[in-house]
N, C-alpha and C. Protein backbone atom coordinates (compact mmCIF):
# COMPACT_ATOMS: atom_id res chain seq x y z
N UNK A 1 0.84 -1.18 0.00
CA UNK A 1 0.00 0.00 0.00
C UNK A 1 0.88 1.24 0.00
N UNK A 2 0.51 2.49 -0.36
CA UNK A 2 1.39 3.29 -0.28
C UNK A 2 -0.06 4.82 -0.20
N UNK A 3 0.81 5.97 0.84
CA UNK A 3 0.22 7.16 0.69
C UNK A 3 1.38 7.97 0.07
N UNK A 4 0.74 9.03 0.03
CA UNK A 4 1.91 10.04 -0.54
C UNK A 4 1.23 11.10 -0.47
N UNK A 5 2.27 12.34 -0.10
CA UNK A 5 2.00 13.72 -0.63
C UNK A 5 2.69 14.51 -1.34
N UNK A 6 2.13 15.23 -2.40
CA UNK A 6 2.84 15.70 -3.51
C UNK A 6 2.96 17.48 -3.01
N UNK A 7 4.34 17.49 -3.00
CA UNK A 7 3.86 19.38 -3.23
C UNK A 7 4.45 19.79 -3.91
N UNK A 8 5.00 21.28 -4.69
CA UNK A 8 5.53 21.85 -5.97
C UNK A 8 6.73 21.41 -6.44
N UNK A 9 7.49 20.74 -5.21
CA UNK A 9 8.69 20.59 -5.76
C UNK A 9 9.66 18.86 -5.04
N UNK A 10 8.23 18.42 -4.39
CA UNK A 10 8.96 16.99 -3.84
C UNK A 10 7.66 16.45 -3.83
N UNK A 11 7.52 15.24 -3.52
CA UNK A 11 6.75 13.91 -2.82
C UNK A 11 6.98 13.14 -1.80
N UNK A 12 6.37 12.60 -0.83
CA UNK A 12 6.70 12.06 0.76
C UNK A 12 5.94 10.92 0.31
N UNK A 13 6.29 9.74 0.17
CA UNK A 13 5.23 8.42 0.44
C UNK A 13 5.57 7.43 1.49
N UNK A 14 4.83 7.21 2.09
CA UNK A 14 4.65 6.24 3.06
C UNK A 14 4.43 4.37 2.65
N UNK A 15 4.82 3.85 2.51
CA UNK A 15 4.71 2.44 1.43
C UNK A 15 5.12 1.42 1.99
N UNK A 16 4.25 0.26 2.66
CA UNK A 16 4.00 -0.97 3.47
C UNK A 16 3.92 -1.90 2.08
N UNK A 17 5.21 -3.08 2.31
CA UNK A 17 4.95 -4.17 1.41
C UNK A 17 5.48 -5.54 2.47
N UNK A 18 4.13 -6.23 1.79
CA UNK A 18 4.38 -7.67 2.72
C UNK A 18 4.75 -7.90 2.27
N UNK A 19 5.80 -9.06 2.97
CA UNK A 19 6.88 -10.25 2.94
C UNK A 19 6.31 -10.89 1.27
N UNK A 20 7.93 -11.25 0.59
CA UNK A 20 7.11 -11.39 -1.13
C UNK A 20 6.87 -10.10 -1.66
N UNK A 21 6.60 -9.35 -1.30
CA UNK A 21 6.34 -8.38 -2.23
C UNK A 21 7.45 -7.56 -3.23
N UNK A 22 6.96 -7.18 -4.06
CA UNK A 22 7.73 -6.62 -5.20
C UNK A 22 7.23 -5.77 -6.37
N UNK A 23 8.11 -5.06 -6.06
CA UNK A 23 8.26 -3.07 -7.16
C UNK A 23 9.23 -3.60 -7.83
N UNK A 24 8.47 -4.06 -9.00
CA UNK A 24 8.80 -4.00 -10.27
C UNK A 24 9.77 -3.55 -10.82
N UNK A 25 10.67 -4.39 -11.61
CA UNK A 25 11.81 -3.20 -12.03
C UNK A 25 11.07 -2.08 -12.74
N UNK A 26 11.73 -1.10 -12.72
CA UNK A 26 11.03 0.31 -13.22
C UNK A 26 12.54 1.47 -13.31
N UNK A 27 12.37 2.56 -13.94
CA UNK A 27 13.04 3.69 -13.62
C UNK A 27 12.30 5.19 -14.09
N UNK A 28 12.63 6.00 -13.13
CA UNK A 28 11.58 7.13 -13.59
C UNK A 28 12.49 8.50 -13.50
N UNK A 29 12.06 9.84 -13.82
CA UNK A 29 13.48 10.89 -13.91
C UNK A 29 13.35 11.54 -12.18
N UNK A 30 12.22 11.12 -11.60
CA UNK A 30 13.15 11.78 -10.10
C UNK A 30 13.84 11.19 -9.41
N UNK A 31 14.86 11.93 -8.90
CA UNK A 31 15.38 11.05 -7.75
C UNK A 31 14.63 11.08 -6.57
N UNK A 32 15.22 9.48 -6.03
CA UNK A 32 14.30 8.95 -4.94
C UNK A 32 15.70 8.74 -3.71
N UNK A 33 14.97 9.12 -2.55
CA UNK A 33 15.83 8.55 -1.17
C UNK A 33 14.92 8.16 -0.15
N UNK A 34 15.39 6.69 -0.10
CA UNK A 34 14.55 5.36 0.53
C UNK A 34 14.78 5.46 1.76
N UNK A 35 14.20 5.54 3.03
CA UNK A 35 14.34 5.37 4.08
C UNK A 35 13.66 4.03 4.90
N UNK A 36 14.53 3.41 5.39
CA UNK A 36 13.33 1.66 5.70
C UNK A 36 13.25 2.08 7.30
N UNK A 37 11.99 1.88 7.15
CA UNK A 37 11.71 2.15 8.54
C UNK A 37 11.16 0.91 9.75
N UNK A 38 10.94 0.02 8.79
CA UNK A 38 10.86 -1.58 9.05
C UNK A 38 10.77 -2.68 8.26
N UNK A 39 11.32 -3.79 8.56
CA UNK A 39 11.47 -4.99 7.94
C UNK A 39 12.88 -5.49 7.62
N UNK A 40 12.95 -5.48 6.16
CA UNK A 40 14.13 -6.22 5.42
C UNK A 40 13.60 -6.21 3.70
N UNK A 41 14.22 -5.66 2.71
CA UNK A 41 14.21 -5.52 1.82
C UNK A 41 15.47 -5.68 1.00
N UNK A 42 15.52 -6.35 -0.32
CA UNK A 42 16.55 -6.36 -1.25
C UNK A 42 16.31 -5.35 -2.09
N UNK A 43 17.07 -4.54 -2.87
CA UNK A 43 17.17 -3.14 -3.10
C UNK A 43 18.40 -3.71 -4.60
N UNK A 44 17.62 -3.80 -5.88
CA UNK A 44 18.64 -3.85 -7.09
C UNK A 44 18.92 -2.91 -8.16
N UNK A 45 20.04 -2.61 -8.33
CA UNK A 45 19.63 -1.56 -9.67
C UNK A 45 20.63 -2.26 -10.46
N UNK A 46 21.20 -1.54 -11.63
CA UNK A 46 21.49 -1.79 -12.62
C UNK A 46 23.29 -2.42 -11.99
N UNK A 47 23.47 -1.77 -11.22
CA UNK A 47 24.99 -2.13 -10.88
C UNK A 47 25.51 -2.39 -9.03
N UNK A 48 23.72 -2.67 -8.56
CA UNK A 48 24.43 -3.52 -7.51
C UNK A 48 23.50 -4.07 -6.72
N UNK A 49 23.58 -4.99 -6.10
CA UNK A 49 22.61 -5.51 -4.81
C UNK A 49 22.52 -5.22 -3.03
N UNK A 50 21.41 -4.63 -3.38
CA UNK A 50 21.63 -4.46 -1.33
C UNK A 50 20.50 -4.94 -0.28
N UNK A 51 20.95 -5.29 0.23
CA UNK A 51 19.67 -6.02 1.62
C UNK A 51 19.80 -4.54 2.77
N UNK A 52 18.42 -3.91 3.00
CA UNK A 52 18.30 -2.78 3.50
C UNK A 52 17.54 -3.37 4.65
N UNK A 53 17.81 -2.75 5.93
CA UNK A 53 17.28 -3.31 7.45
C UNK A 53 17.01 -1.50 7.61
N UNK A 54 15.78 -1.28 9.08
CA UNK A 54 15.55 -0.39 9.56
C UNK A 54 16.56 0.51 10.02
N UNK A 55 16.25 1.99 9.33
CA UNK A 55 17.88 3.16 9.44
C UNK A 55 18.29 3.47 8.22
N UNK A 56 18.32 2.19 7.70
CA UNK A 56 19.37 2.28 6.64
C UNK A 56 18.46 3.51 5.01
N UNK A 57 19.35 3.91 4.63
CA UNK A 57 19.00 5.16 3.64
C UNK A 57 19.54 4.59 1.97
N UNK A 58 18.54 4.64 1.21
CA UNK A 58 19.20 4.36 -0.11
C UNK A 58 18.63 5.07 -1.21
N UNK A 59 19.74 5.66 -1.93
CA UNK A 59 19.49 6.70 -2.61
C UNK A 59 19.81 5.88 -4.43
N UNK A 60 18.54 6.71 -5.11
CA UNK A 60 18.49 6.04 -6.03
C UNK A 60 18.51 7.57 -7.21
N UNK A 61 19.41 7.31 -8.06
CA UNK A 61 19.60 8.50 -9.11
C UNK A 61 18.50 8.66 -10.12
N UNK A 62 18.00 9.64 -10.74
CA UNK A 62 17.55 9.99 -11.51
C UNK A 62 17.67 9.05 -12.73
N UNK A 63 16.66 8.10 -13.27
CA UNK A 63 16.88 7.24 -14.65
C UNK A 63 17.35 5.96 -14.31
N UNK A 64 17.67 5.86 -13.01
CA UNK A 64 18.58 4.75 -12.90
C UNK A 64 17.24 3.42 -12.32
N UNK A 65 17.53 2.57 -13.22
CA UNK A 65 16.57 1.16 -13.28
C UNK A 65 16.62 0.52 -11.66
N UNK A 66 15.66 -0.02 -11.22
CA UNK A 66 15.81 -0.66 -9.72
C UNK A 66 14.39 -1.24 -9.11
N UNK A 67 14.69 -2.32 -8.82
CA UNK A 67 13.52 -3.05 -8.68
C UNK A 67 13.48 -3.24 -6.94
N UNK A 68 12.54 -3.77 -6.27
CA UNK A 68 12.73 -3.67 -4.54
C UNK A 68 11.92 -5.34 -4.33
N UNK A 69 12.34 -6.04 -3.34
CA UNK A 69 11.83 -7.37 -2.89
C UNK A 69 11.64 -7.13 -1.52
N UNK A 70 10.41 -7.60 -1.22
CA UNK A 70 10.47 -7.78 0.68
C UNK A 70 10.46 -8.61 0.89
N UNK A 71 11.78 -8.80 1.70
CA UNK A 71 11.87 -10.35 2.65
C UNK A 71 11.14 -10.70 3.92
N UNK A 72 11.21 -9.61 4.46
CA UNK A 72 10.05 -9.48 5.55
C UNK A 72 8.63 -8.41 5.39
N UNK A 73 7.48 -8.36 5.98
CA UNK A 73 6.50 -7.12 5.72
C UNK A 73 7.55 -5.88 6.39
N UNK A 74 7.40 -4.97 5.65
CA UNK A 74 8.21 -3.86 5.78
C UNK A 74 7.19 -2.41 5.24
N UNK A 75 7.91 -1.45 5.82
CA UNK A 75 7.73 -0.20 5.71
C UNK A 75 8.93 1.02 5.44
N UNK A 76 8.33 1.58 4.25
CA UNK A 76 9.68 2.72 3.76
C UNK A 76 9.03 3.77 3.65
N UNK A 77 10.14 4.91 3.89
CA UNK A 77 9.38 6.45 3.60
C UNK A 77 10.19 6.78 2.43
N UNK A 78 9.64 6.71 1.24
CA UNK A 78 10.16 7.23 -0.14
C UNK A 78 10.23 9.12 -0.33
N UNK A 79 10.66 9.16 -0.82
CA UNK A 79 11.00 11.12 -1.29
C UNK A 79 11.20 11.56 -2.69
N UNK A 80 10.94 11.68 -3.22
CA UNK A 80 11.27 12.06 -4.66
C UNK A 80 11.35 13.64 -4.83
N UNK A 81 11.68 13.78 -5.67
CA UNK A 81 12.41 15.28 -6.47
C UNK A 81 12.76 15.08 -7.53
N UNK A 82 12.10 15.89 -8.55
CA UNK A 82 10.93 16.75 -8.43
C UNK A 82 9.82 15.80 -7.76
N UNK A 83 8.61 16.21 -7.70
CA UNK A 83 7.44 15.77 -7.60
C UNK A 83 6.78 14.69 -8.38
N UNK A 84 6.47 13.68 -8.25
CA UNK A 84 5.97 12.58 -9.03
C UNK A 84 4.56 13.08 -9.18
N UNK A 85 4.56 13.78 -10.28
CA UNK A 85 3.77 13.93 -11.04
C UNK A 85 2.18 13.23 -11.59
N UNK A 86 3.03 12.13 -12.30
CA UNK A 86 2.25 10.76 -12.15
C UNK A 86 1.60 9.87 -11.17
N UNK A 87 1.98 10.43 -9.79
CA UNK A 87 0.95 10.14 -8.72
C UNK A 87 0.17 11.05 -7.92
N UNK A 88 -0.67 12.35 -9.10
CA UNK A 88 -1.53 13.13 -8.27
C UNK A 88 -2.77 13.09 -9.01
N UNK A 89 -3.51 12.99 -8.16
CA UNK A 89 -4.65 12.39 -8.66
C UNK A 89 -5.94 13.83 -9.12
């Protein structure tokens, strides 16, 4: 599940995925910085693999391809810049 708020120049989402779950590889032009705020997640992009635990911060570049797995039900606070656009309804 995911909330989010969009304002002129960023996005805040809030985004719960159970254990199994999976975000699609994808890449889009904002940059994103992942904050896990619970669980355990694998975290891939084009040039590396990471297993992310609660704290941990992962920053994902502008264009750059990356798909997400939950190993456990988990919770992340996503950020984007600019504004994801594509998620205002």
């Amino acid at each position: 599940t995911r909330k989010s708020l969009g304002g002129e120049k960023l996005t805040v989402a809030r985004v719960e995925l159970k254990k199994g779950g999976l975000v699609p590889g994808h890449s889009h032009s904002n940059e994103q910085i992942t904050l896990v705020l619970s669980g355990k997640l694998i975290f891939r992009s084009e040039t590396e693999e990471k297993i992310a635990v609660p704290g941990d911060v992962i920053h994902t570049p502008s264009g750059n391809f990356h798909e997400v797995t939950a190993l456990e039900d988990s919770v992340v606070l996503d950020i984007f810049s600019p504004s994801r656009s594509d998620w205002k309804e």
